[in-house]
C-alpha atoms as a PDB file:
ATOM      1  CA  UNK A   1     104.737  40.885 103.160  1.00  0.00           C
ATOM      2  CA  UNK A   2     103.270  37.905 104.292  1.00  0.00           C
ATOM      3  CA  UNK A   3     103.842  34.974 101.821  1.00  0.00           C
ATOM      4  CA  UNK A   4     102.218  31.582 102.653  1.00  0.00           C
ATOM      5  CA  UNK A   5     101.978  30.251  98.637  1.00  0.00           C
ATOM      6  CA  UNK A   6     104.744  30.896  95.640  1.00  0.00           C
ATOM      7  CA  UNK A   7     102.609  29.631  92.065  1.00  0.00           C
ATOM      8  CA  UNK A   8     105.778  28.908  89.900  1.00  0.00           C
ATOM      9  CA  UNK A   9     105.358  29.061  85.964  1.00  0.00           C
ATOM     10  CA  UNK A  10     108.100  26.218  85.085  1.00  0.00           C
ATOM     11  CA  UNK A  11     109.217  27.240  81.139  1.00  0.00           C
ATOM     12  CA  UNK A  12     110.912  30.504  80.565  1.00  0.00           C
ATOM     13  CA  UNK A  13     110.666  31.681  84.687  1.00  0.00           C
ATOM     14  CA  UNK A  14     111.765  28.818  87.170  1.00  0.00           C
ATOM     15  CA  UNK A  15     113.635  26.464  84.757  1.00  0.00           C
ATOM     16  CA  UNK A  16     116.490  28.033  82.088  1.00  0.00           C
ATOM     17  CA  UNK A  17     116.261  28.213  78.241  1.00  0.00           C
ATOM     18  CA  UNK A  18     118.129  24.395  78.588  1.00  0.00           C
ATOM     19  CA  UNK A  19     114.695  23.236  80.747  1.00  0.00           C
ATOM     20  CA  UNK A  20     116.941  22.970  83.832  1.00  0.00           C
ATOM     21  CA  UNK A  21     116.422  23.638  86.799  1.00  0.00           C
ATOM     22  CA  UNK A  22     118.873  26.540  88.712  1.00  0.00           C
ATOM     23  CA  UNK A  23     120.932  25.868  91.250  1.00  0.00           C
ATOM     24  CA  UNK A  24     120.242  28.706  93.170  1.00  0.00           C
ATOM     25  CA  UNK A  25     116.382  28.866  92.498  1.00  0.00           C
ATOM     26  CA  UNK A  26     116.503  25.077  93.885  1.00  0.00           C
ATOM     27  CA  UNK A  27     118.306  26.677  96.844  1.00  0.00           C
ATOM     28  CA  UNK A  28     115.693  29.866  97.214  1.00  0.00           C
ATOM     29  CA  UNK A  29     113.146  27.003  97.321  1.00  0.00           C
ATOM     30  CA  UNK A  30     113.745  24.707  99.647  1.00  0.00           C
ATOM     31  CA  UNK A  31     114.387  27.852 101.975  1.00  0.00           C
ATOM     32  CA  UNK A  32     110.831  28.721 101.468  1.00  0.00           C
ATOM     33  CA  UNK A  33     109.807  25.854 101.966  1.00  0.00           C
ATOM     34  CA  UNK A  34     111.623  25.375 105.461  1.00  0.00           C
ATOM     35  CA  UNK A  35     109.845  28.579 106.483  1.00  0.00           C
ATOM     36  CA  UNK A  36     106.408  26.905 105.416  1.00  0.00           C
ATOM     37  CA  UNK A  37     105.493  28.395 102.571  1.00  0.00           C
ATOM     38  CA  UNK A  38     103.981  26.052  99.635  1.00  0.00           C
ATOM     39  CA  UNK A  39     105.739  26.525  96.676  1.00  0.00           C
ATOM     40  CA  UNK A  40     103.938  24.924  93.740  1.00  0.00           C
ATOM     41  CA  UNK A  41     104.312  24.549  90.143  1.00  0.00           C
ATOM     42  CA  UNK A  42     102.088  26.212  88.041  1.00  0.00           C
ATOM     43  CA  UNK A  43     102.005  25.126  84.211  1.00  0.00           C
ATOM     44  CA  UNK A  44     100.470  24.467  81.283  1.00  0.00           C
ATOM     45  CA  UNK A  45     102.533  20.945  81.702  1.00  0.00           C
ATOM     46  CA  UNK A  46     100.742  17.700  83.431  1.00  0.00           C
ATOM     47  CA  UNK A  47     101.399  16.634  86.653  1.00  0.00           C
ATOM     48  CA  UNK A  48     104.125  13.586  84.610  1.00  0.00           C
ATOM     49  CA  UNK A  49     105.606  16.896  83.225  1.00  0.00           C
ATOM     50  CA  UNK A  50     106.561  18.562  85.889  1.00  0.00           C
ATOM     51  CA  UNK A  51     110.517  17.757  85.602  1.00  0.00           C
ATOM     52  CA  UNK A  52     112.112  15.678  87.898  1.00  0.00           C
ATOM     53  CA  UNK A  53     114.519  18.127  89.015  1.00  0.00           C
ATOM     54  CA  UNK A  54     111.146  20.106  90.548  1.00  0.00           C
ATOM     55  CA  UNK A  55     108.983  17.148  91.638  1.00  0.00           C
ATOM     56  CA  UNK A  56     112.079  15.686  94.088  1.00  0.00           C
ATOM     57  CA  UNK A  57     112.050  18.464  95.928  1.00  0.00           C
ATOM     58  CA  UNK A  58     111.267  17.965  99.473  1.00  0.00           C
ATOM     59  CA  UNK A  59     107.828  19.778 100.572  1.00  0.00           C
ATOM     60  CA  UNK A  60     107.010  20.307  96.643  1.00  0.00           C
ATOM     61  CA  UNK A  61     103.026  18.470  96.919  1.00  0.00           C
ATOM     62  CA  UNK A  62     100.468  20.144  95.377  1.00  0.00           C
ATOM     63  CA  UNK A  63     100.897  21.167  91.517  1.00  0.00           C
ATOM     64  CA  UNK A  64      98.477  23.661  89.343  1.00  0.00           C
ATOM     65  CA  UNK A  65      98.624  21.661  86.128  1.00  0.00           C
ATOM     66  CA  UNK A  66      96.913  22.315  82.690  1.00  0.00           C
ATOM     67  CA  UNK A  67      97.123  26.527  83.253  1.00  0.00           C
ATOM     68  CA  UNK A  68      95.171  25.605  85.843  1.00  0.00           C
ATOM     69  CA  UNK A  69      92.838  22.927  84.421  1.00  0.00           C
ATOM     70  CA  UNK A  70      93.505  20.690  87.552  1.00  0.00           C
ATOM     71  CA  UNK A  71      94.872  21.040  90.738  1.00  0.00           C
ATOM     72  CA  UNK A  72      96.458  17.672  92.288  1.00  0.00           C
ATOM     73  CA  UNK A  73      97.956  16.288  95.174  1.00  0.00           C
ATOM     74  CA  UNK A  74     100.960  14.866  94.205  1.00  0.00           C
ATOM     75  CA  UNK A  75     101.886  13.367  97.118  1.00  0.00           C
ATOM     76  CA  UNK A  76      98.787  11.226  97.597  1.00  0.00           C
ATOM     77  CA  UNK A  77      98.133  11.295  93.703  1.00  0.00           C
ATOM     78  CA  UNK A  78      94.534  12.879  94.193  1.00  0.00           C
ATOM     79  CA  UNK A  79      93.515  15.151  91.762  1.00  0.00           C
ATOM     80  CA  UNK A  80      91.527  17.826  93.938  1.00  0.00           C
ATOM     81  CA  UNK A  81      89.701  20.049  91.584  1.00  0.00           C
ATOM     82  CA  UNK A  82      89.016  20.221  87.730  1.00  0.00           C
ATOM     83  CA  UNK A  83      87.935  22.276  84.969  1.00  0.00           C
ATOM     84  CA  UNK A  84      88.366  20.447  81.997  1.00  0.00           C
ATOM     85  CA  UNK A  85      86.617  20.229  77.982  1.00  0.00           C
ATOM     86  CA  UNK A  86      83.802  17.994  77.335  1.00  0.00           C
ATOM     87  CA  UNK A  87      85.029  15.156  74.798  1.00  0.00           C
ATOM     88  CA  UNK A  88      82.062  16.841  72.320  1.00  0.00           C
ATOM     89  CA  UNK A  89      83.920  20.318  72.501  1.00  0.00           C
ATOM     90  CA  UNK A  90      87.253  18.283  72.098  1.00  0.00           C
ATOM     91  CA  UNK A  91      86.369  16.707  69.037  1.00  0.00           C
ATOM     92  CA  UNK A  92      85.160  19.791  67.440  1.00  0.00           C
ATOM     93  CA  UNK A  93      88.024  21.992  67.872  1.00  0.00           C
ATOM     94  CA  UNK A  94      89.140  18.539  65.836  1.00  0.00           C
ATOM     95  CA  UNK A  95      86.632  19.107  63.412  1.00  0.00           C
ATOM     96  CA  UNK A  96      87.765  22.843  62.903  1.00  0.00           C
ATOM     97  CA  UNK A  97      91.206  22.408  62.368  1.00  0.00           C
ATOM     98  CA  UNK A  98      91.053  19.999  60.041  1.00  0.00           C
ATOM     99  CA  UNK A  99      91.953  21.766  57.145  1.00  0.00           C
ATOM    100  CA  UNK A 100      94.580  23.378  58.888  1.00  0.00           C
ATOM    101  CA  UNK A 101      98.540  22.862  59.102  1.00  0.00           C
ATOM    102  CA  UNK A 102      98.687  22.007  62.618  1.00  0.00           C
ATOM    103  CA  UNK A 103      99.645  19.492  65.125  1.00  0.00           C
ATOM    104  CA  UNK A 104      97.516  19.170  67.779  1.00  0.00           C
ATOM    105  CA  UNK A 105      98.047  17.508  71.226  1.00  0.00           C
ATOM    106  CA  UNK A 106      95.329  15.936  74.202  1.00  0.00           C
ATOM    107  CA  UNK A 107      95.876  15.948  77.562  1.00  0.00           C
ATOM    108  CA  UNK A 108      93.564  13.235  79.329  1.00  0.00           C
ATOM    109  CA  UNK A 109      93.484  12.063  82.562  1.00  0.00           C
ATOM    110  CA  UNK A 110      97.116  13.273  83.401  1.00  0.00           C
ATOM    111  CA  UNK A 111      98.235  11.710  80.037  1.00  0.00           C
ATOM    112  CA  UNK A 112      98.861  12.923  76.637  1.00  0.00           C
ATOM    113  CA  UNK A 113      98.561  12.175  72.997  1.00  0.00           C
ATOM    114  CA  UNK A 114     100.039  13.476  69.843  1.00  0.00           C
ATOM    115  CA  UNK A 115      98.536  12.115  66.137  1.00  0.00           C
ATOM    116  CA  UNK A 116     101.405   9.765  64.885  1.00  0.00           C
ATOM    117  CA  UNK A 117     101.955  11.459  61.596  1.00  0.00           C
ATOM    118  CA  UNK A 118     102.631  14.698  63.981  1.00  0.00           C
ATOM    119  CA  UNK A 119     104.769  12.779  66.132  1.00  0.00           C
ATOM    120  CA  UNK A 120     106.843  11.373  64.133  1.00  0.00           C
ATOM    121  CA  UNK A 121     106.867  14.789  61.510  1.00  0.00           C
ATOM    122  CA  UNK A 122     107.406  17.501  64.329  1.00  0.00           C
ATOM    123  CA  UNK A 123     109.911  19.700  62.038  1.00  0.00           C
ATOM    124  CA  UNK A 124     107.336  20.463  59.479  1.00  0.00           C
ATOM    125  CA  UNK A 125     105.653  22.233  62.321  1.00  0.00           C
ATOM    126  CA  UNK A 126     108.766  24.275  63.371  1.00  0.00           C
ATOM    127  CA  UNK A 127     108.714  23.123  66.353  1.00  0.00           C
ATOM    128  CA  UNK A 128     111.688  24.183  68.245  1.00  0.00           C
ATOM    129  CA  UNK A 129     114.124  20.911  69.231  1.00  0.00           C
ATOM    130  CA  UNK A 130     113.970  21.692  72.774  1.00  0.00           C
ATOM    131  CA  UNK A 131     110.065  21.127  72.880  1.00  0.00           C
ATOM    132  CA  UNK A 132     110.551  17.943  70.980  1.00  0.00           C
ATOM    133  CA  UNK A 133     112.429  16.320  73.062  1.00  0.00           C
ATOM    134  CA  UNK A 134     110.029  17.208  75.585  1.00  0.00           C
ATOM    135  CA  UNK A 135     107.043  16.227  73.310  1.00  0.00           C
ATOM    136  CA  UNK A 136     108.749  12.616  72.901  1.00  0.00           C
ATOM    137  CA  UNK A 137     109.320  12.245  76.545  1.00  0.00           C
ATOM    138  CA  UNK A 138     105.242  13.529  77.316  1.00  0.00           C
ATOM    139  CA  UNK A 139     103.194  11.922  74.740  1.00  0.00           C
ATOM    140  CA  UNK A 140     101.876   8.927  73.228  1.00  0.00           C
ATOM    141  CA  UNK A 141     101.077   8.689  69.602  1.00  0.00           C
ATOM    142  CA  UNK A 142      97.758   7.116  68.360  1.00  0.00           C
ATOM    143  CA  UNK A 143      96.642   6.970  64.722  1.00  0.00           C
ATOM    144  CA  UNK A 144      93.640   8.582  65.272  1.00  0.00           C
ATOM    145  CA  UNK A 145      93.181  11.892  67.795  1.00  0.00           C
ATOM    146  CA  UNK A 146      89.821  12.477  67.143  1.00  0.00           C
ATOM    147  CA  UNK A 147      88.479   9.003  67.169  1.00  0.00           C
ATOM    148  CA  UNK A 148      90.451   7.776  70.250  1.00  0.00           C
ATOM    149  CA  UNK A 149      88.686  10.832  72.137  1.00  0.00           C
ATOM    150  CA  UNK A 150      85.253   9.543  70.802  1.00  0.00           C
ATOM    151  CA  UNK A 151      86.346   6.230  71.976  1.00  0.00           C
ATOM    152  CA  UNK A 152      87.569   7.099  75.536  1.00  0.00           C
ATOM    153  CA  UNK A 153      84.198   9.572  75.440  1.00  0.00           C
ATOM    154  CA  UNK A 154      85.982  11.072  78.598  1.00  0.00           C
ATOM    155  CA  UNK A 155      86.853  14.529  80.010  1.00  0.00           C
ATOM    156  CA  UNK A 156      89.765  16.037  78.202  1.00  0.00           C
ATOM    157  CA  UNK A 157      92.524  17.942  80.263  1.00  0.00           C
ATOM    158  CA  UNK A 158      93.853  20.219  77.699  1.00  0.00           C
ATOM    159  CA  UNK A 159      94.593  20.747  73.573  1.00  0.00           C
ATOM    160  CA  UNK A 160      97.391  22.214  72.904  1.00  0.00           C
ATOM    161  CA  UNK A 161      98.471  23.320  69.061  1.00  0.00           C
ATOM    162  CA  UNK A 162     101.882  23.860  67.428  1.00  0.00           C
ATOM    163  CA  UNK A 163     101.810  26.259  64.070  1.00  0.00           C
ATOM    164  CA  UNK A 164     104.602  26.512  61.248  1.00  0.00           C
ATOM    165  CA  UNK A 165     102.441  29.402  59.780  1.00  0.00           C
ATOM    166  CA  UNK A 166     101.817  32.581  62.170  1.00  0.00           C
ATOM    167  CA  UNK A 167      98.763  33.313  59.661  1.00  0.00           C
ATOM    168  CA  UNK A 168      96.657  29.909  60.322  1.00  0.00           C
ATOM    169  CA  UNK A 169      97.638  30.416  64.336  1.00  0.00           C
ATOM    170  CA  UNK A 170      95.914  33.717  64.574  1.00  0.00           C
ATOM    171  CA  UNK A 171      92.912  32.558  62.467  1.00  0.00           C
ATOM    172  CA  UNK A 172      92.296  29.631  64.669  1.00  0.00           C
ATOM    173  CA  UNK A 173      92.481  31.593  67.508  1.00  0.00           C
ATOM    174  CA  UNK A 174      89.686  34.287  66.252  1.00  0.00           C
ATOM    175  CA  UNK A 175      87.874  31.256  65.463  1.00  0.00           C
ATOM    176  CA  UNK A 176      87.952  29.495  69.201  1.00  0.00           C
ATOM    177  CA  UNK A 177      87.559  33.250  70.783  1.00  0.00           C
ATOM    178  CA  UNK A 178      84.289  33.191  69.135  1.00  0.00           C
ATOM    179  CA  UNK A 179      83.012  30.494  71.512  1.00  0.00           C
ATOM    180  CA  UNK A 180      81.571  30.614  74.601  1.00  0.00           C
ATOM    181  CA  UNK A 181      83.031  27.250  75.905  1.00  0.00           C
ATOM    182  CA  UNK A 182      86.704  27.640  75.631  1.00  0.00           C
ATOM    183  CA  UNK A 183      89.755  29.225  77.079  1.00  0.00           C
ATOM    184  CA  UNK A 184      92.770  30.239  74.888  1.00  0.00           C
ATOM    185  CA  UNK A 185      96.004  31.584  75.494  1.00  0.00           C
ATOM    186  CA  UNK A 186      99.812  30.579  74.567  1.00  0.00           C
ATOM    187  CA  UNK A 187     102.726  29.992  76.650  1.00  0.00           C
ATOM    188  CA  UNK A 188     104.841  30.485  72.860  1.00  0.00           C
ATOM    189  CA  UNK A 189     104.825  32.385  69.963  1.00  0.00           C
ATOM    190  CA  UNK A 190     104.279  28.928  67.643  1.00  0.00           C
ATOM    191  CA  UNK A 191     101.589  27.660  69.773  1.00  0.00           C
ATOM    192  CA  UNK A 192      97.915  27.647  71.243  1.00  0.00           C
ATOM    193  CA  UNK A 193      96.602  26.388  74.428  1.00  0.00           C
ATOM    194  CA  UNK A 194      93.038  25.503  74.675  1.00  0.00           C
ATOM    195  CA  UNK A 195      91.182  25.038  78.096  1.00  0.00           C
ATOM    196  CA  UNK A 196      87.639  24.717  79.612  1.00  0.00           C
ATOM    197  CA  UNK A 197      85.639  27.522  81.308  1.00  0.00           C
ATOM    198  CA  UNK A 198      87.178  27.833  84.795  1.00  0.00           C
ATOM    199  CA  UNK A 199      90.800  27.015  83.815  1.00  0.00           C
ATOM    200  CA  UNK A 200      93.169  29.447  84.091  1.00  0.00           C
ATOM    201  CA  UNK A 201      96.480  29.560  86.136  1.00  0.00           C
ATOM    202  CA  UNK A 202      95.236  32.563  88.172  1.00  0.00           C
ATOM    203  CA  UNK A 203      91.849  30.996  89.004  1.00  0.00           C
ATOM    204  CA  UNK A 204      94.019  27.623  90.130  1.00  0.00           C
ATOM    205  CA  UNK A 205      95.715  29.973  92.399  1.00  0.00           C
ATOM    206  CA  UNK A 206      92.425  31.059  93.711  1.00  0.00           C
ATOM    207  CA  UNK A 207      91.294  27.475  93.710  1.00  0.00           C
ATOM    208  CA  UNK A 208      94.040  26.031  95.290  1.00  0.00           C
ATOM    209  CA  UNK A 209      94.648  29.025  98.093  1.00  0.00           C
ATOM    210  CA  UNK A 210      90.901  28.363  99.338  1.00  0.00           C
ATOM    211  CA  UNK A 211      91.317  24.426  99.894  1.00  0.00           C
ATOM    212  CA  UNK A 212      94.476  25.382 101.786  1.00  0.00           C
ATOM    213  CA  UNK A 213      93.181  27.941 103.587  1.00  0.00           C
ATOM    214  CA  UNK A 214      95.169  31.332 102.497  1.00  0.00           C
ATOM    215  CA  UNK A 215      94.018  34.333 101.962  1.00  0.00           C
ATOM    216  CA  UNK A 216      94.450  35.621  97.637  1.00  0.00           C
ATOM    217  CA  UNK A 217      96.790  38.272  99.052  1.00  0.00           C
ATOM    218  CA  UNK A 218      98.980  35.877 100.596  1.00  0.00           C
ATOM    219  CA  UNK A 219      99.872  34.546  97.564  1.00  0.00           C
ATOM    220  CA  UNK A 220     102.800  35.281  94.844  1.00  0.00           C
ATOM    221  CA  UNK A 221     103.252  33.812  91.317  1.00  0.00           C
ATOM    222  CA  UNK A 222     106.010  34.029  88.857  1.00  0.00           C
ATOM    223  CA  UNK A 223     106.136  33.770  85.172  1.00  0.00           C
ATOM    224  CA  UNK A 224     106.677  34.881  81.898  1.00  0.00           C
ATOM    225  CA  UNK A 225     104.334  34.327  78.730  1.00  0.00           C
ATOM    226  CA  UNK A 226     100.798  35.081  77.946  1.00  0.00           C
ATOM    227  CA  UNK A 227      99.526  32.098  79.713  1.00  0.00           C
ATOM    228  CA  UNK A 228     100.748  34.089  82.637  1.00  0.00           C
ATOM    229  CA  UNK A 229      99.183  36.721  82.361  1.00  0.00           C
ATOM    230  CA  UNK A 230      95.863  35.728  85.015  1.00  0.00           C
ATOM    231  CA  UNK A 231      98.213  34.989  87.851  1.00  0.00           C
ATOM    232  CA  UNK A 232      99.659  38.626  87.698  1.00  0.00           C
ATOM    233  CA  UNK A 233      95.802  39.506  87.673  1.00  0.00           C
ATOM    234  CA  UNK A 234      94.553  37.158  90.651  1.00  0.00           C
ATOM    235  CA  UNK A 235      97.803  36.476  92.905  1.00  0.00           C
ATOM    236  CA  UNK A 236      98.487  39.153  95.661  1.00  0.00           C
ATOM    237  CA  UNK A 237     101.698  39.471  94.131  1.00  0.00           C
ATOM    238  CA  UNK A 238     102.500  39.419  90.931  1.00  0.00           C
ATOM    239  CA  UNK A 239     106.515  38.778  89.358  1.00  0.00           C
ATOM    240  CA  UNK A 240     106.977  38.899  86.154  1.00  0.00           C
ATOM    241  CA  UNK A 241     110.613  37.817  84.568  1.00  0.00           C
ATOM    242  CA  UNK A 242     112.921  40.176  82.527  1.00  0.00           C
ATOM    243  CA  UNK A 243     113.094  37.776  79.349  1.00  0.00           C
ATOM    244  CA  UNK A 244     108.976  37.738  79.676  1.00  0.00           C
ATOM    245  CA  UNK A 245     105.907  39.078  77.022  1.00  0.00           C
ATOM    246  CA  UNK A 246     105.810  43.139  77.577  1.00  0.00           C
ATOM    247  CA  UNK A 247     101.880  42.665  78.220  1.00  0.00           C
ATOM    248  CA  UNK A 248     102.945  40.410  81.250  1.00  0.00           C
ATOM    249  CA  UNK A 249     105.902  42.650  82.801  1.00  0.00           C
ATOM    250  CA  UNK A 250     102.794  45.426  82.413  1.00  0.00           C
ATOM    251  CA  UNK A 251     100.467  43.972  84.686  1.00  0.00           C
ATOM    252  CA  UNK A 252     103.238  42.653  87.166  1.00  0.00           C
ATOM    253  CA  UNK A 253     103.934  44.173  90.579  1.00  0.00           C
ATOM    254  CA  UNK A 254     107.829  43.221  90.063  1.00  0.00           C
ATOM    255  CA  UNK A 255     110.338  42.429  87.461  1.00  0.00           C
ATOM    256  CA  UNK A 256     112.355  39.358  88.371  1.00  0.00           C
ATOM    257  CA  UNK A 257     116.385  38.969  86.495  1.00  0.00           C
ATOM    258  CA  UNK A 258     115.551  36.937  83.523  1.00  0.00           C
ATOM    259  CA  UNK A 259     115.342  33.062  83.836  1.00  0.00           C
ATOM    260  CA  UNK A 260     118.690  32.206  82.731  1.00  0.00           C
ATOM    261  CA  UNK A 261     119.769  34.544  85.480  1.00  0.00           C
ATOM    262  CA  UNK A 262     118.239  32.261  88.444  1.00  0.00           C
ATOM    263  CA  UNK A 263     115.424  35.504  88.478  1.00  0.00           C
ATOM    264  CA  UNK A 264     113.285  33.312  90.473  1.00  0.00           C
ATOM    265  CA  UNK A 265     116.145  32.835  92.893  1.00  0.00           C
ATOM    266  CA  UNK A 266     116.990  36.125  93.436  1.00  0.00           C
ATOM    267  CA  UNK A 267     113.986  37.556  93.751  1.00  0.00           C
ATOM    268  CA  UNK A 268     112.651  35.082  96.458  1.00  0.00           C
ATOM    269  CA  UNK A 269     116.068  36.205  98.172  1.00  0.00           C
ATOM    270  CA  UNK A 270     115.026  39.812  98.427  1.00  0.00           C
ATOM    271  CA  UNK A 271     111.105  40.119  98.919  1.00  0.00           C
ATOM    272  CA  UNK A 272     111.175  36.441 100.711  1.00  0.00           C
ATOM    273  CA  UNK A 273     113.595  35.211 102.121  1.00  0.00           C
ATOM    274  CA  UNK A 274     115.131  38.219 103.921  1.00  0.00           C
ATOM    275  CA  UNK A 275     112.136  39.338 105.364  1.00  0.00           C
ATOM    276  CA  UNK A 276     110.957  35.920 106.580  1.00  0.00           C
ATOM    277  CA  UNK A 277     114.146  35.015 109.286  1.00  0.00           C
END
């Protein structure tokens, strides 16, 4: 098994239920890394949420951000390929939820945005306490989404929607299936991810592996929810964790030790790190 990339899913597989970061994962990666191999995040975070914890260490430079929306250098702060929704497409997904009980957030240009009312009302969205804390460290409110897009009349990096009522999630999601110019998938059970054509964390894999020069089968990828679910498709192999969605751990060539286990860690131990001396 010849491993030369490791695409790392951050909530739910390489970080535990507290969002930290494993002792002995940190260990398991820095090992890998000493032996060459690029480990990189790959989330449905930005590049400024990629936890500290992950970005400091050593020979961690390249990220797969946005479920694979952009790839970036993080070293020389380059972003190096994108796949994004047109501010027109943004502002109609706007348009559609509007009568809707649901916060929705925009990523743009690395940054992102929550409505004030939502920001400052995130428990009548049930959203868990854990995620709002990380909401409050990642966003910026503004009064207006869907005008401030107009105004910046820019690319948009990601939407991503929180729902109190299962009901209104899975109608908004047969709605956006029915176009042609989105991707949707979830990385919760309370939320919806929406990206442009092109993004997905598998094809970042893809996208990211040819710039660097490796081969698709040199590649492995770890993770745990639906948003996952393309890198057990596209990466040569695919590790799925034990406290992951049963369609994911279906498709996956492995079963890691759930994440508040260190699963990450032990499983680069035994199909990595022992083989690679």
């Amino acid at each position: 098994m010849n491993i030369r990339l490791i695409a790392l899913d951050l909530d739910g597989t390489l970080l535990n239920s507290q969002k930290c970061l494993p002792e002995r994962n940190r260990k398991a990666l820095e090992a890998c890394i000493s032996r060459g191999i690029y480990v990189v995040p790959c989330t449905g975070r930005t590049a400024a949420g990629i936890p500290e914890a992950v970005r400091q260490i050593s020979g961690i430079r390249y990220g797969i951000t946005v479920n694979g929306g952009m790839l970036v250098d993080m070293q020389e702060n380059k972003i190096l390929d994108e796949k994004l929704l047109s501010p027109q497409t943004a502002v109609e997904i706007y348009d559609l939820i509007e009568n809707y009980h649901v916060m929705c957030d925009a990523y743009i240009q690395g940054d992102g945005f929550s409505e004030r009312y939502c920001f400052e009302h995130m428990d009548e969205y049930a959203v868990p306490d854990l995620v709002q804390e990380l909401v409050r460290k990642t966003r910026i409110p503004i009064d207006n989404m869907k005008e401030y897009i107009r105004s910046r009349n820019c690319m948009v990096d990601k939407l991503n929607m929180f729902f109190d009522d299962g009901k209104q999630r899975a109608e908004i999601r047969r709605r956006l299936q029915e176009r042609s110019d989105v991707l949707v998938s979830s990385s919760f059970s309370f939320n919806l991810e929406i990206n442009g054509p092109g993004a997905s964390k598998g094809e970042g894999i893809l996208r990211l592996a040819q710039i660097l020069g490796i081969k698709p089968e040199e590649t492995m990828a770890f993770g745990d929810g639906e948003n996952d679910l393309s890198m057990m498709e596209k990466a040569g192999i695919g590790i799925a964790m034990e406290n992951g969605e049963e369609s994911l751990k279906a498709k996956a060539d492995y079963i890691a030790p759930g994440n508040d286990d260190a699963g990450v860690g032990q499983m680069l131990e035994k199909l990595v790190l022992s083989l690679q001396q």
